[in-house]
Protein backbone atom coordinates (compact mmCIF):
# COMPACT_ATOMS: atom_id res chain seq x y z
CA UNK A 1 109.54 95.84 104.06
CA UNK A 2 107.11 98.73 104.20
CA UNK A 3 106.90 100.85 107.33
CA UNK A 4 103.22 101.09 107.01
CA UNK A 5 101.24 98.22 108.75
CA UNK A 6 97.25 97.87 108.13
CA UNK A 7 95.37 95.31 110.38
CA UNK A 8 92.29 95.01 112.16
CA UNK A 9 91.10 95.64 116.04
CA UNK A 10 90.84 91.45 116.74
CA UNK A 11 90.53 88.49 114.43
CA UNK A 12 87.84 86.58 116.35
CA UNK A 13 84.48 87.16 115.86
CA UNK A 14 82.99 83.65 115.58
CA UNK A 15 79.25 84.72 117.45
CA UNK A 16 76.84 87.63 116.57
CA UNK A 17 74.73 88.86 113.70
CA UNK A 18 78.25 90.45 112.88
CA UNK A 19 80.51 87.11 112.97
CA UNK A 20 82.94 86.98 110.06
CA UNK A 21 82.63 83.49 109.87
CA UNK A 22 81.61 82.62 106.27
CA UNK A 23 82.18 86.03 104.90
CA UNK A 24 86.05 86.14 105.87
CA UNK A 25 86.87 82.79 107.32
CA UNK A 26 85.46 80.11 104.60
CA UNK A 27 83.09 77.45 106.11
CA UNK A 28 85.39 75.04 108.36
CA UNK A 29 86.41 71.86 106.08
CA UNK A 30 85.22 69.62 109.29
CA UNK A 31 83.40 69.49 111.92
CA UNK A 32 86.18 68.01 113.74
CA UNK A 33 88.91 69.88 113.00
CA UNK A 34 89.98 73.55 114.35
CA UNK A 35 90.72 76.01 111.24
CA UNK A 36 93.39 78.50 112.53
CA UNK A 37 92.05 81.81 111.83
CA UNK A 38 95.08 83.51 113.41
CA UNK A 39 97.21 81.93 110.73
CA UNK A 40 94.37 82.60 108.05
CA UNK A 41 94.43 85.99 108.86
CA UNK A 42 98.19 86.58 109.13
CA UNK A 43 97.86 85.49 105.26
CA UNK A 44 96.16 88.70 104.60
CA UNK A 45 97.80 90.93 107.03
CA UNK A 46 100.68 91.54 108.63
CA UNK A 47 99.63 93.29 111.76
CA UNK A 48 96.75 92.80 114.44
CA UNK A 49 95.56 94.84 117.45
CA UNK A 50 94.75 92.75 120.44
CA UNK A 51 91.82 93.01 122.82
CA UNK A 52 91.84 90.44 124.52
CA UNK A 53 94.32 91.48 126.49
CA UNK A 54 92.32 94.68 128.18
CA UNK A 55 89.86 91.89 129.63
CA UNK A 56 92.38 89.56 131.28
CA UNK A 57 95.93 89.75 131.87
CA UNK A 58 98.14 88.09 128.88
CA UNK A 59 99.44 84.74 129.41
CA UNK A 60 103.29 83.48 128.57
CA UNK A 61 102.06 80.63 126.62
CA UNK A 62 99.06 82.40 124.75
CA UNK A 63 101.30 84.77 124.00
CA UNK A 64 104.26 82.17 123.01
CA UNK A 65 101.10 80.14 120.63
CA UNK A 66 100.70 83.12 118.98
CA UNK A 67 104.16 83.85 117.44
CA UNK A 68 104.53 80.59 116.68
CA UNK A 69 101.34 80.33 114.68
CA UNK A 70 102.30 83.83 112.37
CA UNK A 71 105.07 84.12 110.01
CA UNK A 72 108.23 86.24 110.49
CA UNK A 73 107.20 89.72 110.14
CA UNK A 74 104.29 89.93 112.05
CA UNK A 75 103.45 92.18 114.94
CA UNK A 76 100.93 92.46 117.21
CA UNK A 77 100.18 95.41 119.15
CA UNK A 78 98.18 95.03 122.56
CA UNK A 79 95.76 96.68 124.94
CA UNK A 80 96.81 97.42 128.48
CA UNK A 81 94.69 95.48 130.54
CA UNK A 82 91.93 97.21 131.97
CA UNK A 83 93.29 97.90 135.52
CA UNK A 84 95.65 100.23 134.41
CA UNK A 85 93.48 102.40 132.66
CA UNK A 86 89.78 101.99 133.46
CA UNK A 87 89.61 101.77 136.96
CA UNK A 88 85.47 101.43 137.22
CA UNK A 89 85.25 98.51 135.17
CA UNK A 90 88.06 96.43 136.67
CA UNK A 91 86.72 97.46 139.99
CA UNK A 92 83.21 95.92 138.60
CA UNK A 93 84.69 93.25 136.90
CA UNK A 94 87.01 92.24 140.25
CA UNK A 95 83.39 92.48 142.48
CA UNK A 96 81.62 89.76 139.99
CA UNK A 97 84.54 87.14 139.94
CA UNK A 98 84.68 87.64 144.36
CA UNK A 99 80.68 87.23 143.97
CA UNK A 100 80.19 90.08 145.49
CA UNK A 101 76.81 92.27 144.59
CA UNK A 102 76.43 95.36 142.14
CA UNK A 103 78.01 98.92 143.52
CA UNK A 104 78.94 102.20 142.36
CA UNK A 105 82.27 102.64 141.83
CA UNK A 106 83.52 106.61 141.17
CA UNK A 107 85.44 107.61 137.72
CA UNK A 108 88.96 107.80 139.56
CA UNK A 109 92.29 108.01 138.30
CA UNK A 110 93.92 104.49 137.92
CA UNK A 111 96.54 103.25 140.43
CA UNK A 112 99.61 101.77 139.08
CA UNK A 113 99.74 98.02 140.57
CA UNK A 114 103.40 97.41 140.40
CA UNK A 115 102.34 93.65 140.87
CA UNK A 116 99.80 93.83 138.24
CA UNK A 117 102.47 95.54 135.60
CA UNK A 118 104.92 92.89 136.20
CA UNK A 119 102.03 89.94 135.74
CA UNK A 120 101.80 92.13 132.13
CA UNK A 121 105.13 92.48 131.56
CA UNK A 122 105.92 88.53 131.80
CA UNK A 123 102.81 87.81 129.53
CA UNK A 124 104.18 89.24 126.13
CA UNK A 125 107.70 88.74 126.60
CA UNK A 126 107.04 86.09 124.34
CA UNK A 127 106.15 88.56 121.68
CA UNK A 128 108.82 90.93 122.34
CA UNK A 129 111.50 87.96 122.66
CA UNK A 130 110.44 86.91 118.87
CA UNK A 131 110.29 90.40 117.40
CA UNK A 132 106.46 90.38 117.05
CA UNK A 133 105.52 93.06 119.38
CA UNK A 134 104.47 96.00 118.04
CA UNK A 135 103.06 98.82 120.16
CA UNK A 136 101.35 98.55 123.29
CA UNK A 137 97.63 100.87 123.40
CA UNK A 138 96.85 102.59 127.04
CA UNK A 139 93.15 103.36 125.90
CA UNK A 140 91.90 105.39 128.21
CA UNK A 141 87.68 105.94 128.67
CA UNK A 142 86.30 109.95 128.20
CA UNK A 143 86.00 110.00 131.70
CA UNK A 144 89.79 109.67 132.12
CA UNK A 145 90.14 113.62 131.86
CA UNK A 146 92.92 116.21 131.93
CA UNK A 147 94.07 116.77 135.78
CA UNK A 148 97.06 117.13 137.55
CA UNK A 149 96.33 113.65 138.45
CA UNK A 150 96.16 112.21 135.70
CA UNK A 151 98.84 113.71 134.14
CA UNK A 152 100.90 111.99 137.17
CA UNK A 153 99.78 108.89 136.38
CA UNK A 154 99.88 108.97 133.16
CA UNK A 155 103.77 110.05 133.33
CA UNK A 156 104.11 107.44 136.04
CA UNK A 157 102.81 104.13 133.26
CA UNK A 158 104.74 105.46 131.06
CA UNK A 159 107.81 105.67 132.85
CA UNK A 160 107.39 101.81 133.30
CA UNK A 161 106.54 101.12 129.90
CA UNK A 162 109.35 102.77 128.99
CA UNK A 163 110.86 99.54 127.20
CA UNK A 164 107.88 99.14 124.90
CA UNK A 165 106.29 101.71 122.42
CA UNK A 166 103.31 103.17 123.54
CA UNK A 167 100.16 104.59 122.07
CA UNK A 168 98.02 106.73 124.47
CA UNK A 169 94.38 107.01 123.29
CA UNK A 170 92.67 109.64 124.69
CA UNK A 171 88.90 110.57 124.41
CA UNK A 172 88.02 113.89 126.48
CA UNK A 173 88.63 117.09 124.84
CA UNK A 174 90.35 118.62 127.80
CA UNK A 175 93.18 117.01 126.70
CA UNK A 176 92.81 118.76 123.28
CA UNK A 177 92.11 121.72 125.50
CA UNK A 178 95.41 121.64 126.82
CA UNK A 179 97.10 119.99 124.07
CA UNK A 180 100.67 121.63 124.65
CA UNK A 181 100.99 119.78 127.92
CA UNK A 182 99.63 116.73 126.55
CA UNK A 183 101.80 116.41 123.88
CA UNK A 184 104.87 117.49 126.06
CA UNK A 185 103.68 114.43 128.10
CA UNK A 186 103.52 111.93 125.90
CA UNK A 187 107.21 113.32 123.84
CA UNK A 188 108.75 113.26 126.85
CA UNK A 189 108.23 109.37 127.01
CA UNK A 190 108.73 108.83 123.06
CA UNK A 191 104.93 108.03 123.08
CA UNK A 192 102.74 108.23 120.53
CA UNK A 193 98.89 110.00 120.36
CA UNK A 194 96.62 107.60 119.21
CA UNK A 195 94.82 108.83 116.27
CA UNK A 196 91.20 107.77 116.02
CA UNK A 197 88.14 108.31 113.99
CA UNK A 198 84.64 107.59 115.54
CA UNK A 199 81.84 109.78 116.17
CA UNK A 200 82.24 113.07 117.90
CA UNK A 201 80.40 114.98 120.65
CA UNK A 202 81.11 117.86 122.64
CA UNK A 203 83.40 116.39 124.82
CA UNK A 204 85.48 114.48 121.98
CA UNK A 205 89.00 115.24 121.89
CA UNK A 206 90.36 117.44 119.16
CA UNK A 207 92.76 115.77 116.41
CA UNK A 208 95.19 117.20 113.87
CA UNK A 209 96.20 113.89 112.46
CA UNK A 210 100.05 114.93 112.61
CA UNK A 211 102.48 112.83 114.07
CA UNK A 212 103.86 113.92 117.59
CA UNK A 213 106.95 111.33 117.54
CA UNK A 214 108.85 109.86 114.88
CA UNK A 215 109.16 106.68 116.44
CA UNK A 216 105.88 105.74 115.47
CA UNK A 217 102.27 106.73 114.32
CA UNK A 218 99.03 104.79 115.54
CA UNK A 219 95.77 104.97 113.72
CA UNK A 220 92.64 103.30 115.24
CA UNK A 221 89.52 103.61 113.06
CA UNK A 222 86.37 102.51 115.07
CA UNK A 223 83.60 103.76 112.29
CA UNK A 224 80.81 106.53 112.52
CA UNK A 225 77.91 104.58 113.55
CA UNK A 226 76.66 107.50 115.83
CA UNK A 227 73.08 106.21 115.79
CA UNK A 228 74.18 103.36 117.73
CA UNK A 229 77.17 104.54 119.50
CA UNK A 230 75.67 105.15 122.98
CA UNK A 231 72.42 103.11 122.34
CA UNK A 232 72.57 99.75 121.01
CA UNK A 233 71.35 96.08 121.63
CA UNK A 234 74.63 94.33 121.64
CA UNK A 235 77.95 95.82 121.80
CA UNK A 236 78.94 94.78 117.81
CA UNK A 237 76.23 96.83 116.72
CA UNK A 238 78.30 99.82 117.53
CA UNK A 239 80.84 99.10 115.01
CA UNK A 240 78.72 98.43 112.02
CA UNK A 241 79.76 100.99 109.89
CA UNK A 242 81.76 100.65 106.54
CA UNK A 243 83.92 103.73 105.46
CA UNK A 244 83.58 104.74 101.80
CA UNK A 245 86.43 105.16 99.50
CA UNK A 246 85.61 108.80 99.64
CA UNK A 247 85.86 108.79 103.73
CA UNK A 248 89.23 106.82 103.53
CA UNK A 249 90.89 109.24 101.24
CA UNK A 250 91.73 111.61 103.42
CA UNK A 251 93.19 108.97 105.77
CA UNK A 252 95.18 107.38 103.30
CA UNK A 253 96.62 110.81 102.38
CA UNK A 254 97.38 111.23 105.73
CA UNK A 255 99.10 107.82 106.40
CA UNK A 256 101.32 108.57 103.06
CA UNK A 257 102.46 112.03 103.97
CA UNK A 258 102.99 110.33 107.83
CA UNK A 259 104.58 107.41 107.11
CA UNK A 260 107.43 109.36 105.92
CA UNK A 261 108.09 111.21 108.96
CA UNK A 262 108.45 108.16 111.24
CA UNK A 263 109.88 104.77 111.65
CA UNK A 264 106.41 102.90 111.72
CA UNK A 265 103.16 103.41 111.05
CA UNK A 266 100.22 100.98 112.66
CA UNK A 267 96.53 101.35 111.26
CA UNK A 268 93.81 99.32 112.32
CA UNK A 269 89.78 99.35 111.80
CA UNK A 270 88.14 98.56 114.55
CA UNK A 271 84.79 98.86 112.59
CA UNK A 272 84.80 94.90 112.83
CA UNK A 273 80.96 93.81 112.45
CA UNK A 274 80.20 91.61 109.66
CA UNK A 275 83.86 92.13 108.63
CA UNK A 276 83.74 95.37 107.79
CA UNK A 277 87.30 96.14 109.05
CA UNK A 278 88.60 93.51 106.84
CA UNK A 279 87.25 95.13 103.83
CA UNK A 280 88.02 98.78 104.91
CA UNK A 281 91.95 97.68 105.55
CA UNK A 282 91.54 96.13 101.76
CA UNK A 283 90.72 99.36 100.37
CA UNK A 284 93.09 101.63 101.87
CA UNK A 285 95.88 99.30 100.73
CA UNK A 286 94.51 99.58 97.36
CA UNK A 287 94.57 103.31 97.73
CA UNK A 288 98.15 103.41 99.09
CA UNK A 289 99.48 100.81 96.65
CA UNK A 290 100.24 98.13 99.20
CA UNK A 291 100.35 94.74 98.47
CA UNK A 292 96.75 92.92 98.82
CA UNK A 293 97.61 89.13 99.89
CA UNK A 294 96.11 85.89 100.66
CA UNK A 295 92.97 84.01 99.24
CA UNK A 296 89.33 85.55 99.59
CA UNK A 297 86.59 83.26 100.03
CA UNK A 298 83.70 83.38 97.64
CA UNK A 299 80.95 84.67 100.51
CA UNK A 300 83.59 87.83 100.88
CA UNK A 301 82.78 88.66 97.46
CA UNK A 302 79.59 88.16 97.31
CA UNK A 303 79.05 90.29 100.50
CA UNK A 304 81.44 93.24 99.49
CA UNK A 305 80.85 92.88 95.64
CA UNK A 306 83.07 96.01 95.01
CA UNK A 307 86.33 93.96 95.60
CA UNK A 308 85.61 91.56 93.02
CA UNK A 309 88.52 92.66 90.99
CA UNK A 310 91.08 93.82 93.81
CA UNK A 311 91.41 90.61 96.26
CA UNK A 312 92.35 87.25 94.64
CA UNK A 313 89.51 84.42 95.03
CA UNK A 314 91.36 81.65 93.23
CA UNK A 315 91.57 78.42 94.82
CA UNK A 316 94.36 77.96 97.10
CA UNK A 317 97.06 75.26 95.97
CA UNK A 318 97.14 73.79 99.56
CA UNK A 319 94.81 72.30 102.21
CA UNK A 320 93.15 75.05 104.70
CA UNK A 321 95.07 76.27 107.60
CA UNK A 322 94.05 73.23 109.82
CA UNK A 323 95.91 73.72 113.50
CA UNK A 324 95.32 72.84 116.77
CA UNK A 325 95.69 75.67 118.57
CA UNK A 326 94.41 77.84 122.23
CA UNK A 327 93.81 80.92 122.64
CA UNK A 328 92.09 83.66 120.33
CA UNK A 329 92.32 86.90 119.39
């Protein structure tokens, strides 16, 4: 089995002007029945990165559904929930559920709830008990900047994650700024700098692309939609954005040389609107040489007409993937 894995950021995206329903899922058989995208998806890829799990704590038997649902082989890598790395909005989020009115809540560094860690920690065993979890993601906001503090913390979520491979994404170029301590931080735990791609402003972190471990390498690719980065009228629109094959080039070299220097390499597109993600992961197989599997649907085709002759649209031998099934991506 290859090292490299190639996924997408989520596989449900059933509302919005930028569903992928009827452009990557087909049109449900019946109205009745529940068509498994999970397992549809796990056709086409072997690898998915969770978000779910930054909103709300992961749950045993979510987390038990979804190996059960995905073939042997299949890893999913996870957010940290939000309270261990963006303090404001949990603090916001915690003040809605209590019914409590709006307030300002400062940019602080996180506390480490050992209460809340353990909650975590029981949620995927599932995963890790079937050999499906792949690397957790501490994604921390630009605010989260380089400090003394937060270099303590930071050291201190690590230290118990220390079971699990972790990717630390970091946004604030301070970090870049002092990049020999931050990547003394994160070797020191065996943890891996996230690697993204989005659009950059003066306070975006610097990036060299080279590994820093050879445990693993993480890749998140969120698109360059800077028009609509900041200001937007729903959240999706920030992510519509398709790379060209020019634009992935120098990722895909980058994942080739890479993938040679360590044990696993996770890539994801996180540009998901309109199932743009899904097409991006397509083509950077194709430029790597990795196998392209499962059945495309018609509507993908005639959406991303370019891939007419690289995904297979024949007619699957078998029913749809009818399950059902809770929980979603």
């Amino acid at each position: 089995m290859s090292n490299l894995r190639i996924g997408t950021s989520g596989w449900n995206y059933p509302t919005g002007h930028g569903t992928w329903s009827g452009i990557f899922y087909p049109t449900k058989p019946r109205r009745t029945a529940k068509f498994d995208e999970l397992a549809y998806y796990a056709e086409h890829f072997d690898t998915v990165e969770i978000n779910t799990t930054f909103y709300g704590q992961p749950k045993p038997e979510v987390a038990r559904n979804w190996a059960e649902r995905t073939p042997e082989g299949f890893e999913f890598s996870l957010k940290l929930y939000q309270r261990f790395t963006h303090p404001r909005i949990y603090e916001k989020a915690a003040a809605r559920a209590a019914g409590d009115g709006p307030k300002t809540v400062p940019n602080t560094v996180p506390s480490l709830d050992e209460e809340a860690m353990d909650v975590f920690r029981r949620g995927i065993e599932p995963l890790a008990a079937a050999g499906k979890l792949g690397a957790l993601l501490a994604q921390f906001p630009p605010s989260f900047k380089h400090s003394p503090e937060s270099e303590a913390y930071l050291h201190a979520l690590l230290d118990r994650l220390r079971d699990y491979p972790v990717a630390v994404e970091l946004r604030h170029r301070t970090w870049s700024d002092h990049f020999g301590n931050t990547l003394d931080l994160l070797n020191s735990h065996n943890a891996a700098l996230a690697q993204i791609d989005e659009p950059k402003f003066r306070s975006s972190i610097r990036q060299n692309q080279l590994p820093n471990v050879t445990a693993f390498y993480y890749m998140r690719l969120h698109g360059r939609n800077a028009a609509q980065w900041w200001k937007h009228d729903k959240a999706e629109d920030r992510y519509n954005y398709l790379y060209s094959a020019d634009e992935l080039k120098c990722f895909s070299d980058t994942a080739d040389a890479a993938r040679r220097l360590v044990k696993k390499f996770y890539l994801y597109f996180n540009n998901h609107f309109a199932a743009k993600g899904v097409v991006n992961a397509v083509m950077i197989k194709q430029q790597l040489g990795e196998p392209i599997t499962g059945i495309y649907p018609p509507a993908f085709i005639e959406a991303y007409p370019d891939l007419a002759n690289v995904v297979s649209t024949e007619q699957p031998s078998r029913p749809p993937v009818l399950a059902d099934y809770g929980g979603s991506a």
